[in-house]
C-alpha atoms as a PDB file:
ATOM      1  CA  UNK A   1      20.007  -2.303  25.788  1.00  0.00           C
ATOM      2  CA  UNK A   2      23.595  -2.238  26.521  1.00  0.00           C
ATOM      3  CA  UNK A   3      24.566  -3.146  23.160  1.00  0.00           C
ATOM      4  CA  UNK A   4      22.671  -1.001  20.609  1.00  0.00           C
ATOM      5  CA  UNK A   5      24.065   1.224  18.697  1.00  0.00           C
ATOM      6  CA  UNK A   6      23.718   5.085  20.349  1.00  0.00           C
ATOM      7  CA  UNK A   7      23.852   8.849  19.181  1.00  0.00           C
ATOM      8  CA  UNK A   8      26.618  10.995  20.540  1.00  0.00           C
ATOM      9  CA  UNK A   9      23.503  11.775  22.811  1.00  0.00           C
ATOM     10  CA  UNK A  10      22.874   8.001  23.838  1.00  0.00           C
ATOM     11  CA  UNK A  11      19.906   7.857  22.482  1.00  0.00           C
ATOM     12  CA  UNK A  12      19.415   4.453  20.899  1.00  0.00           C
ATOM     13  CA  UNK A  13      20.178   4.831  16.698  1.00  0.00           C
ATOM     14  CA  UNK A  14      16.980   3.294  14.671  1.00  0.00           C
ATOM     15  CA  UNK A  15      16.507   3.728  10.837  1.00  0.00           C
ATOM     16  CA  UNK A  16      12.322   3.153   9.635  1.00  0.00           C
ATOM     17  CA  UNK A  17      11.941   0.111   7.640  1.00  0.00           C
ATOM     18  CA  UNK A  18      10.161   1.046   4.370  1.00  0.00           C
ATOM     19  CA  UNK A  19       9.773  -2.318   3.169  1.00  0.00           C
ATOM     20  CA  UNK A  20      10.696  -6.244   3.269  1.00  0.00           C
ATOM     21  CA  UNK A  21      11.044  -8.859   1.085  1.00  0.00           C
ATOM     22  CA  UNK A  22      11.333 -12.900   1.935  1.00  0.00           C
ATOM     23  CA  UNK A  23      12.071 -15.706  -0.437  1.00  0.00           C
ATOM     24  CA  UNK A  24      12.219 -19.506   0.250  1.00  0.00           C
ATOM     25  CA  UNK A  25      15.171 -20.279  -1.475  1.00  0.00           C
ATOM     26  CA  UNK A  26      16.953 -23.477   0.297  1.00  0.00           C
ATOM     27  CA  UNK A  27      20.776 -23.674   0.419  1.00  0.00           C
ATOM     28  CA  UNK A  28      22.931 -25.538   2.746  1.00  0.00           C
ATOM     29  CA  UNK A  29      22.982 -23.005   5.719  1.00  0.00           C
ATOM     30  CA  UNK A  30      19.354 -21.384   5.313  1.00  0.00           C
ATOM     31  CA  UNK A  31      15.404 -21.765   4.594  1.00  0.00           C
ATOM     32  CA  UNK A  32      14.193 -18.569   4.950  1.00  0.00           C
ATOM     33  CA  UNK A  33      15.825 -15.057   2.896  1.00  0.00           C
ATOM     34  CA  UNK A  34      15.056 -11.949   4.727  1.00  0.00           C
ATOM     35  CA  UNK A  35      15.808  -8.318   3.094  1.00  0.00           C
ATOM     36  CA  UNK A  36      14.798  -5.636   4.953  1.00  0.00           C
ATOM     37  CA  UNK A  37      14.526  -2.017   3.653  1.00  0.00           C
ATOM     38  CA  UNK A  38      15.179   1.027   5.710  1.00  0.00           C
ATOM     39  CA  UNK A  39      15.303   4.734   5.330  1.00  0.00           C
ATOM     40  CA  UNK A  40      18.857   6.298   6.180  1.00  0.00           C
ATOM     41  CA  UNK A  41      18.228   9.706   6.627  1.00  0.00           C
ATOM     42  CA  UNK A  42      14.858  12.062   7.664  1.00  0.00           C
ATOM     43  CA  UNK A  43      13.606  12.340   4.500  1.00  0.00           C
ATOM     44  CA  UNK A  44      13.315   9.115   3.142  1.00  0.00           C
ATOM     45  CA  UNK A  45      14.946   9.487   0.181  1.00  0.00           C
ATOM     46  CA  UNK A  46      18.520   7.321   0.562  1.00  0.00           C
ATOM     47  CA  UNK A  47      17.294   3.861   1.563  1.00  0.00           C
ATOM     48  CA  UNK A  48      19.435   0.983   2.135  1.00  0.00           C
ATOM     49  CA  UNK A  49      18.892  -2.903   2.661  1.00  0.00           C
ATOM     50  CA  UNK A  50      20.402  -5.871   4.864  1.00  0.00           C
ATOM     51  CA  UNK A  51      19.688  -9.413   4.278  1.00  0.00           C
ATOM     52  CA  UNK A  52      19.787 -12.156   6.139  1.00  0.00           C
ATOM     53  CA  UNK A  53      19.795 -15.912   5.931  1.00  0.00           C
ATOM     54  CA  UNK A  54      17.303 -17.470   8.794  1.00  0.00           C
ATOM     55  CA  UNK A  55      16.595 -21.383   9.689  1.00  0.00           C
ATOM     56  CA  UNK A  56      12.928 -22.083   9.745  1.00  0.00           C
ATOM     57  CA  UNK A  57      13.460 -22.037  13.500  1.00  0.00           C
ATOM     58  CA  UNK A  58      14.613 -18.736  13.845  1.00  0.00           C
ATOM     59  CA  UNK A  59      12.220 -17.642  11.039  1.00  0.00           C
ATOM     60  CA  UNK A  60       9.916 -18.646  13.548  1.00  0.00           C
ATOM     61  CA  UNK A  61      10.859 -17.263  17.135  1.00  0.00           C
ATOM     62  CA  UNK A  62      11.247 -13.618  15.384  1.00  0.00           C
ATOM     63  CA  UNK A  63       7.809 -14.112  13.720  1.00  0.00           C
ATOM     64  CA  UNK A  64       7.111 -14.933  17.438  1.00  0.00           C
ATOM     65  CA  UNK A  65       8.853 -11.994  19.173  1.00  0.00           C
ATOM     66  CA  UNK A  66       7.947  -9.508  16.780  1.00  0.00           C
ATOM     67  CA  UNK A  67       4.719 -10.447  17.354  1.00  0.00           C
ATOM     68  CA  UNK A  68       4.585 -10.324  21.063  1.00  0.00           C
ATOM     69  CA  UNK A  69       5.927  -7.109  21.158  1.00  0.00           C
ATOM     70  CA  UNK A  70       2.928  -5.705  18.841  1.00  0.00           C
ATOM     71  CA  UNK A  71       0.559  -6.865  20.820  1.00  0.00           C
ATOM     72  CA  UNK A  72       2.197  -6.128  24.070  1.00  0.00           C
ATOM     73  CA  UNK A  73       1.110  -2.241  23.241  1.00  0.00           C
ATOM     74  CA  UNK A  74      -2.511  -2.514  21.959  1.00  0.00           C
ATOM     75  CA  UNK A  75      -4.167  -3.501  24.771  1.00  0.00           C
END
């Protein structure tokens, strides 16, 4: 966990994702539109987005991962 990003603490920085959207909207360098939606402060109340353009294949192997992990923690 070398390169996440830290706190002047070094704790590792995560924001809560509120929400997610996907579309299937082909162009030339992607298959699969990913948006996710995360809180920036405590409160909730500023939220801000990234999106992403994924292959099917790595689409896929995060479906996958995510997955694993999930499970990994239930028992």
């Amino acid at each position: 966990m070398n390169r996440w990003n830290k706190d002047g603490q070094g704790n590792i920085r995560v924001s809560p994702i509120i929400g997610w959207k996907t579309a299937t909207l082909i162009n030339q360098n992607s298959d699969v539109f990913l948006r996710l939606e995360f809180g920036v402060d405590h409160d909730l109340e500023q939220v801000s987005a990234l999106q992403f353009g994924l292959t099917a294949l790595q689409a896929k192997a995060l479906g996958e991962q995510l997955a694993s992990h999930g499970t990994s923690w239930l028992g």
